[in-house]
Protein backbone atom coordinates (compact mmCIF):
# COMPACT_ATOMS: atom_id res chain seq x y z
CA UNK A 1 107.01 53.88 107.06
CA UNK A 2 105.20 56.51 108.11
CA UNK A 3 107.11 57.91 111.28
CA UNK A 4 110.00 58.24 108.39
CA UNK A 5 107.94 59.97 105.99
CA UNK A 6 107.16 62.72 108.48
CA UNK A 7 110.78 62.90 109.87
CA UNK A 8 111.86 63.21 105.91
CA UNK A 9 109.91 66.80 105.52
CA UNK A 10 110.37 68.33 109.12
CA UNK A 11 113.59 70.43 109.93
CA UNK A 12 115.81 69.95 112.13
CA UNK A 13 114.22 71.87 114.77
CA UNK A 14 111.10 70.64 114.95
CA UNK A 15 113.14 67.19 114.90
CA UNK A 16 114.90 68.34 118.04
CA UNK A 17 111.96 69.52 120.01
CA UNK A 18 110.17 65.66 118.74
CA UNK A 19 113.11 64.25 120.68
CA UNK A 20 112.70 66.42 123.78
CA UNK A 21 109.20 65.94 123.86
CA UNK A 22 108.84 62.51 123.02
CA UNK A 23 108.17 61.11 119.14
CA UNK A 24 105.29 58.90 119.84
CA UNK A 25 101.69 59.78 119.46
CA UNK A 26 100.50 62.60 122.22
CA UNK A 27 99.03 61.58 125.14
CA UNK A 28 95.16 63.54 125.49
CA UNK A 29 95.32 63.56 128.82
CA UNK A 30 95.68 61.01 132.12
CA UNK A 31 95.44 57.47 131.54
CA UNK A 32 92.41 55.71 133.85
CA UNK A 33 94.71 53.81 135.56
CA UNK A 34 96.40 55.41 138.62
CA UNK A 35 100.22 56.43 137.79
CA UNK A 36 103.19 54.79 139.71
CA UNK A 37 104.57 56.02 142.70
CA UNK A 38 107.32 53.97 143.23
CA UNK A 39 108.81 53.62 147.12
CA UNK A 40 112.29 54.01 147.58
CA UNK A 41 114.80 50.63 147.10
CA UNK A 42 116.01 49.00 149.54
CA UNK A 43 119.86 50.42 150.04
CA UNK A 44 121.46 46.49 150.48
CA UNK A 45 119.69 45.60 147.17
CA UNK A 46 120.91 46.41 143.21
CA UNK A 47 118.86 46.88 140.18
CA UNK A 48 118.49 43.63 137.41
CA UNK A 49 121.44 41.66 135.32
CA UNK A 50 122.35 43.68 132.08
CA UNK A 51 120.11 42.43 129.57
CA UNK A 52 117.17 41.91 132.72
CA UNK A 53 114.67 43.16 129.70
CA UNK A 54 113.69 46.70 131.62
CA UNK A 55 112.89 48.93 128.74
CA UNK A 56 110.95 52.45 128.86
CA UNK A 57 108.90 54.88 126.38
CA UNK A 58 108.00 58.82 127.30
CA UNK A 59 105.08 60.03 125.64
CA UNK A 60 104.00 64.09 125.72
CA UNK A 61 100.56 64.76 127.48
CA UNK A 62 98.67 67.65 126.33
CA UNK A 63 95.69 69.79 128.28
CA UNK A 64 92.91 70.49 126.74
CA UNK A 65 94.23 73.60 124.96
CA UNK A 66 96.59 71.50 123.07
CA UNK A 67 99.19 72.60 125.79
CA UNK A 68 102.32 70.42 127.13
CA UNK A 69 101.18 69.54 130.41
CA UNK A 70 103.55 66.26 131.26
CA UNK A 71 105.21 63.58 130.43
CA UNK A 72 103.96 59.91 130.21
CA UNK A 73 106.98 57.55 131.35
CA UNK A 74 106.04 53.99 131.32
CA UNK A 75 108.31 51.57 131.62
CA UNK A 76 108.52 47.99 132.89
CA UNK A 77 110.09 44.64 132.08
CA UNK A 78 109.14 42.76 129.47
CA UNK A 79 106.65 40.29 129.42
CA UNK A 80 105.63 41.96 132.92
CA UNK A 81 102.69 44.50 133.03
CA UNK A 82 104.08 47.98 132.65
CA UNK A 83 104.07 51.02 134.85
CA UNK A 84 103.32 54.46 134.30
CA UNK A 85 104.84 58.03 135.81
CA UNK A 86 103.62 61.43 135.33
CA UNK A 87 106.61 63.74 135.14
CA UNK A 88 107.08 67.01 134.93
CA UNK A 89 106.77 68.95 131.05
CA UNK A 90 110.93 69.12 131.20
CA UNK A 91 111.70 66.03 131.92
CA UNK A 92 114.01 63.22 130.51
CA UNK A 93 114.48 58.82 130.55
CA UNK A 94 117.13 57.08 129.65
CA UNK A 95 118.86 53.60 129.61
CA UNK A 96 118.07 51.20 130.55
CA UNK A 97 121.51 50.19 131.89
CA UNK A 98 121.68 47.15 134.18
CA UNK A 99 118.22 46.90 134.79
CA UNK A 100 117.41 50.24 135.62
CA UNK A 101 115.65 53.83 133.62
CA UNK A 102 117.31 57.04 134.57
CA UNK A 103 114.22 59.68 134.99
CA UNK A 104 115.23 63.15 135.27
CA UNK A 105 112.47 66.25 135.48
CA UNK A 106 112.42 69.70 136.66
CA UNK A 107 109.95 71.94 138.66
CA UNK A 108 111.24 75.29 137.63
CA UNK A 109 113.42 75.87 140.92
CA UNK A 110 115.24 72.30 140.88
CA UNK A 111 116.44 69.24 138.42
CA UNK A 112 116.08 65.99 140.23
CA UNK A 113 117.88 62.38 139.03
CA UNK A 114 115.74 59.34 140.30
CA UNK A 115 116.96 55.32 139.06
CA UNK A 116 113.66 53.53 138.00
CA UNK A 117 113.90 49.91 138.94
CA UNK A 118 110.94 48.37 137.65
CA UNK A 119 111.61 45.22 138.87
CA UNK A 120 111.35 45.01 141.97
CA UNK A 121 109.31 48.40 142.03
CA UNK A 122 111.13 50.82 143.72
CA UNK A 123 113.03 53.83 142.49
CA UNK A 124 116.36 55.60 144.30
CA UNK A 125 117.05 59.50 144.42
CA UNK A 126 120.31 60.30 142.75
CA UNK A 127 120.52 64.04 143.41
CA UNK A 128 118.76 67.47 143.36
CA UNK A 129 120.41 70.05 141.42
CA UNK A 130 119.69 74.16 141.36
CA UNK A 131 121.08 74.20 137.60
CA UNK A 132 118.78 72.54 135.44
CA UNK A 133 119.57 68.96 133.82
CA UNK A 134 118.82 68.72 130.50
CA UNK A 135 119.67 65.49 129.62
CA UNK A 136 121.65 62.60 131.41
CA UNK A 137 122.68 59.07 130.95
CA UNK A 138 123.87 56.14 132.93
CA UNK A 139 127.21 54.38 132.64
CA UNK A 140 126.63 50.77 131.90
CA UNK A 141 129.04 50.01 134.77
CA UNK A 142 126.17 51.43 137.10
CA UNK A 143 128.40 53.58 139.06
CA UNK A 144 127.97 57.07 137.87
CA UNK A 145 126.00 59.46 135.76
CA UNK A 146 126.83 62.04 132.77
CA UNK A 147 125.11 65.17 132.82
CA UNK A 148 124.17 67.72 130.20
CA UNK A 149 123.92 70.98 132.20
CA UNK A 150 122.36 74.71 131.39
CA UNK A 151 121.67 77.99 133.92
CA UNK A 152 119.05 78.19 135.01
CA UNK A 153 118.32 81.83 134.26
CA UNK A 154 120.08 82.32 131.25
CA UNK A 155 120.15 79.05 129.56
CA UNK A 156 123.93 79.13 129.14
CA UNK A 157 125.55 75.92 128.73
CA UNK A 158 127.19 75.02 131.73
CA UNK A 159 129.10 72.13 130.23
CA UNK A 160 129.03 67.97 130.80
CA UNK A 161 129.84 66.59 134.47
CA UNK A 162 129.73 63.14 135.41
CA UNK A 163 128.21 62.11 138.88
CA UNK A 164 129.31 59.32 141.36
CA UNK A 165 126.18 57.55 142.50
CA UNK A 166 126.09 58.96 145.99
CA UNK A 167 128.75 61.16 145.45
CA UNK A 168 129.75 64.52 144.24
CA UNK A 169 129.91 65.68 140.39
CA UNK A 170 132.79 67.02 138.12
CA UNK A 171 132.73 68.64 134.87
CA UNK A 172 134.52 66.65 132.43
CA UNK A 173 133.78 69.19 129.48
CA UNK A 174 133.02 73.32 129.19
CA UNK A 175 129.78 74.83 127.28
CA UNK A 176 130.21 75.28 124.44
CA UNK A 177 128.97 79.06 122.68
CA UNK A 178 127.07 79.67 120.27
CA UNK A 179 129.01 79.15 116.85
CA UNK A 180 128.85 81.89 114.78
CA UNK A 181 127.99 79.90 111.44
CA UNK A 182 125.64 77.14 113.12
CA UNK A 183 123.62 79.26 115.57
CA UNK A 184 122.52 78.29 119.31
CA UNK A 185 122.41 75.28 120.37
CA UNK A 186 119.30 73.63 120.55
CA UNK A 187 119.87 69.56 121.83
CA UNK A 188 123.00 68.34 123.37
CA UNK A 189 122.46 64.52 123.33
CA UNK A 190 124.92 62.05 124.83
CA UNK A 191 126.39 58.60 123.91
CA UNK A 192 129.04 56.18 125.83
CA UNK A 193 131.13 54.04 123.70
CA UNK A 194 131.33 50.68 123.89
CA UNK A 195 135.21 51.43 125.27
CA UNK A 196 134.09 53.90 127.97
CA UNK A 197 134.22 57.36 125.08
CA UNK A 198 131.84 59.89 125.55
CA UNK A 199 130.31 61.12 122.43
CA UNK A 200 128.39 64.49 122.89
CA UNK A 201 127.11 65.98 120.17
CA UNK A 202 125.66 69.64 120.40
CA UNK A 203 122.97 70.70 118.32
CA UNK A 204 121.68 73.51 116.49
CA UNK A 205 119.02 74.43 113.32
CA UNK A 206 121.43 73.15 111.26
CA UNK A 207 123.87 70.75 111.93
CA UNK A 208 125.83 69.50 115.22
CA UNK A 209 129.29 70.11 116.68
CA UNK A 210 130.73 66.84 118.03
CA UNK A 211 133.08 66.23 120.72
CA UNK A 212 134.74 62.97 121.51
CA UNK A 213 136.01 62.60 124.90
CA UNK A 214 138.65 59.91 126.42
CA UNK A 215 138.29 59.90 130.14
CA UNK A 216 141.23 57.68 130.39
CA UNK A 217 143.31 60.36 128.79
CA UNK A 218 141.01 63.51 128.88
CA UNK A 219 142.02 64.17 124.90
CA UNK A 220 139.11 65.37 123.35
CA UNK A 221 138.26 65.20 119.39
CA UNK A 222 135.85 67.71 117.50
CA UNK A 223 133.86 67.41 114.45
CA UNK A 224 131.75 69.96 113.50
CA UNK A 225 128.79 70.30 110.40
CA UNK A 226 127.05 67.12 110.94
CA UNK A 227 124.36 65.43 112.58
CA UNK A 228 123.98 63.86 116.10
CA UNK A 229 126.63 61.42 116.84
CA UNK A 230 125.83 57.53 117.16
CA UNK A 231 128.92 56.06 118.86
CA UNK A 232 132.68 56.25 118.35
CA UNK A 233 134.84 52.99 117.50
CA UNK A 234 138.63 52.62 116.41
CA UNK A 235 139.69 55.87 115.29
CA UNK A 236 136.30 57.09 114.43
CA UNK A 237 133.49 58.65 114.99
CA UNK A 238 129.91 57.77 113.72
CA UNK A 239 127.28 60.60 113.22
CA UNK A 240 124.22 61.14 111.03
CA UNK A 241 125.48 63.42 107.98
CA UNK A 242 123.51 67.20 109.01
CA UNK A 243 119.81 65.60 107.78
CA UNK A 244 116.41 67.49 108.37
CA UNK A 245 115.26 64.48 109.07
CA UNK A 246 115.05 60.39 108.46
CA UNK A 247 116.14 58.20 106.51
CA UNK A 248 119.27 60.01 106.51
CA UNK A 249 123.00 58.78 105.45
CA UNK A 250 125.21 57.82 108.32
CA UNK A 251 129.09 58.51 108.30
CA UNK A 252 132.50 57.70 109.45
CA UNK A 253 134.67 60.06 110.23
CA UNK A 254 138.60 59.48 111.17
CA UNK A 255 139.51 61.68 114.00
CA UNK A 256 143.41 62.60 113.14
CA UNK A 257 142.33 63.41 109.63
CA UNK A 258 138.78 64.36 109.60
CA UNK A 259 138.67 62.28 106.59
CA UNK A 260 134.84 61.44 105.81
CA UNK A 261 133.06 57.50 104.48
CA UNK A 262 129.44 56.76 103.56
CA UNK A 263 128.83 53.63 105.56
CA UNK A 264 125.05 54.24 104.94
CA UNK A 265 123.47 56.32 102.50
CA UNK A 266 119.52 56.24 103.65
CA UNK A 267 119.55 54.80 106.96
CA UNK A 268 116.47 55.11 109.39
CA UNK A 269 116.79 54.44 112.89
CA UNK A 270 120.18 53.51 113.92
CA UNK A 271 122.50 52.35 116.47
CA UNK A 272 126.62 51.17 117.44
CA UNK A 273 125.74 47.35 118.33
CA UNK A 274 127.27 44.10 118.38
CA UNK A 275 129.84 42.22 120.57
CA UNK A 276 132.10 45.27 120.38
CA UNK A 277 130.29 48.06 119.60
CA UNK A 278 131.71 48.25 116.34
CA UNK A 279 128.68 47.23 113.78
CA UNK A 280 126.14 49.50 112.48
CA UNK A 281 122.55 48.42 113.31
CA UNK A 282 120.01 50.46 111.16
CA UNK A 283 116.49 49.99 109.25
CA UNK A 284 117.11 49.86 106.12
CA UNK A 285 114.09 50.50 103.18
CA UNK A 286 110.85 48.09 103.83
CA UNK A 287 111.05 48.23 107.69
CA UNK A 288 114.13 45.54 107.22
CA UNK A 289 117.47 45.66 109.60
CA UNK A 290 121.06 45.66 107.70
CA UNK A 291 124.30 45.26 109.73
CA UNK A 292 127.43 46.89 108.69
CA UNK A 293 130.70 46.60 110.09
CA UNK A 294 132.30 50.02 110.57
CA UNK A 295 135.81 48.80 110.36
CA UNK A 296 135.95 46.93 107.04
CA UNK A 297 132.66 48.42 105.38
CA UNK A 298 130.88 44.81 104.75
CA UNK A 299 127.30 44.94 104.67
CA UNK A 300 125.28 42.41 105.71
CA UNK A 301 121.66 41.47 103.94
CA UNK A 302 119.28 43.78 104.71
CA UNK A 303 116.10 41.39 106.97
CA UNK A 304 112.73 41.77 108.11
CA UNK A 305 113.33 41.56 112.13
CA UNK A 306 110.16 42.55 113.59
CA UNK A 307 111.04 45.82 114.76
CA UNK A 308 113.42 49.26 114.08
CA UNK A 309 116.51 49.86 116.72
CA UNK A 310 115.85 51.63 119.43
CA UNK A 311 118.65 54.18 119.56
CA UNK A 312 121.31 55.17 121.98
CA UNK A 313 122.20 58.23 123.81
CA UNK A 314 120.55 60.79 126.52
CA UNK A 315 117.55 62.63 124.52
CA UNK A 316 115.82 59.28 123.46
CA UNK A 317 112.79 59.24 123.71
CA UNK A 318 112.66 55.05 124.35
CA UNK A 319 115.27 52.04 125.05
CA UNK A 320 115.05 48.48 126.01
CA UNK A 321 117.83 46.28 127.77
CA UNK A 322 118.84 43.43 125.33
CA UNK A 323 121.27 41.09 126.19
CA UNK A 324 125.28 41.54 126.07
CA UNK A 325 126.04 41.47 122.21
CA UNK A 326 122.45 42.57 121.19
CA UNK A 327 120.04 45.54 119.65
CA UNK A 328 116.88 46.01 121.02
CA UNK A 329 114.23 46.18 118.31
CA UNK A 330 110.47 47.91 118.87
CA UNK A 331 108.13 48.04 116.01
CA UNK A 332 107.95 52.29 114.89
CA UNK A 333 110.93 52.74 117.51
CA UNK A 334 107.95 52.59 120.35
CA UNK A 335 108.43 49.61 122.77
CA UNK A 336 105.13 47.83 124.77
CA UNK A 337 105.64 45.06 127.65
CA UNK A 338 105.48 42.21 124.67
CA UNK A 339 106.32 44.10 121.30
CA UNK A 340 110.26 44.23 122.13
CA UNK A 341 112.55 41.97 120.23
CA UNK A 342 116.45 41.05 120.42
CA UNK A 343 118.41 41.28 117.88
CA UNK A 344 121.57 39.38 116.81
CA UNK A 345 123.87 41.56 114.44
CA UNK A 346 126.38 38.40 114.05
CA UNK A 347 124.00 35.93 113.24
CA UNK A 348 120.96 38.36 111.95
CA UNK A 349 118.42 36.50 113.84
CA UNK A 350 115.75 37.84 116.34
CA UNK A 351 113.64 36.89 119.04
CA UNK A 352 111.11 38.54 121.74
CA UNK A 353 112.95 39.96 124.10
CA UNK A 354 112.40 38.01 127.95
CA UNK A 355 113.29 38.59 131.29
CA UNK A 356 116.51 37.58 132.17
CA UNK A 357 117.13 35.54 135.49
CA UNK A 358 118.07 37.62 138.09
């Protein structure tokens, strides 16, 4: 594949700054058709169903000079006709989490949170903040928001805070400073488990530092000198081994020991799917899909499913809604309106991806 072969020779910083920016092909340019301007939503209504089909993709548009002048968001439902947003060069998407894309961007004085709902074509302001927003993500329960935050003049990391929708924030974890051995931090991406954990995984040339957060119980678990976390189930944390790029092994790692498994040893895109949370979705050699179950290490045959995973976690760069149970496929990682397919990690069977009934 040839998104893999590139990912295989860049390092990791150039990998990071892909995922800021967007990994699809750059935009030259405004599209011809006139970008969305979505109204505000109705206040009595809610977004879609989980699994309504919403999905989204960001794209980097360059000037002329070869400059980063925006960001293409377009997003949609699928089977529908898609919409498009201009945002700002530092902006953000992700989700989609019952029915709806989190958009974040900043104008150099303020970070603002909007929820996409391209549905029923409206979008809701979640909050303007003076320190910037880096990255945020949406709790699948549809009530509140995690934030990655940095100062705005300094860059410092100003820690994780979660946000009521319509309400104030709190910050659930500190910054973290730069390590010594590992460098700055470049990327702080962030992933909710299945069971409500927040994975954040902080990022520098190198490797990542990994935190694993309870909210129930506010313990928090650290793993440091590997790659960006994909999801936390049982006793264990799953991360990408410190790759410069893809395919790259993926490992298990038990928290009270630190003790380290191999579930995967050249794993492309990849994902924490199934009923529970608790399988490994990944793309395996010749574009196929192999499922893995974390807890007992049985592999399921590798398939050709139409499509990679479209990964988890605030800095993606694309994500589609598939039904409870699920893994939303996209052939290359980049979804369209009719190119997204569900897929089954129990069974191993997919199929296009439809709107659900709302």
């Amino acid at each position: 594949m040839e998104s893999l072969r590139w990912l295989r020779l860049a390092p990791m910083t150039v990998v990071i700054a892909a995922g800021a920016l967007g990994s699809g092909r750059p935009v030259a340019g405004a599209g011809a058709e006139p970008a969305w301007d979505p109204p505000p939503c109705p206040v009595t209504d809610t977004g879609g169903p989980p699994g309504a089909g919403a999905w989204y993709r960001l794209d980097p548009v360059l000037d002329r000079s070869g400059t980063l002048a925006a960001q293409r968001l377009t997003t949609g439902i699928a089977g529908r006709p898609s919409l498009h947003l201009e945002l700002a060069p530092e902006s953000f998407a992700s989700g989609p989490a019952g029915g709806l894309v989190l958009a974040g961007e900043d104008d150099g004085t303020v970070s603002r949170l909007r929820l996409l709902d391209p549905a029923r074509g409206c979008a809701t302001a979640v909050a303007d903040e003076p320190a910037v927003i880096r990255s945020a993500i949406l709790d699948p329960d549809g009530r509140s928001i995690v934030e990655h935050r940095v100062d705005r003049a300094t860059r410092a990391d100003l820690g994780i805070w979660r946000r009521t929708i319509g309400g104030p924030a709190i910050r659930l974890l500190d910054g973290l400073e730069p390590d010594p051995e590992l460098g700055p931090t470049f990327a702080t991406d962030l992933v909710i488990a299945a069971d409500g954990r927040l994975v954040v995984s902080s990022c520098a040339m190198e490797a990542c530092r990994v935190r694993v957060l309870d909210p129930s119980t506010g313990a928090v678990d650290h793993v440091r000198g590997t790659g960006r976390g994909l999801g936390v189930t049982g006793g264990s944390v799953v991360v990408r081994a410190a790759c410069p790029g893809l395919p790259c092994p993926v490992e298990a790692i038990v928290l009270a020991t630190g003790r380290r498994t191999t579930l995967a040893g050249d794993a492309g895109a990849a994902v924490l799917g199934g009923p529970a949370g608790t399988d490994l979705v990944f793309e395996a050699a010749g574009d196929r899909v192999a499922v893995l179950e974390v807890a007992t290490g049985r592999r399921v045959t590798a398939r050709e499913a139409g499509g990679v995973p479209l990964r988890a976690g605030s800095t993606a760069t694309a994500g589609a809604e598939a039904p409870p149970g699920r893994v939303a496929l996209a052939p290359r990682g980049r979804p369209a309106a009719t190119t997204i397919r569900s897929f089954d990690p129990v069974g191993g069977s997919s199929a296009e991806l439809v709107e659900a009934s709302r």
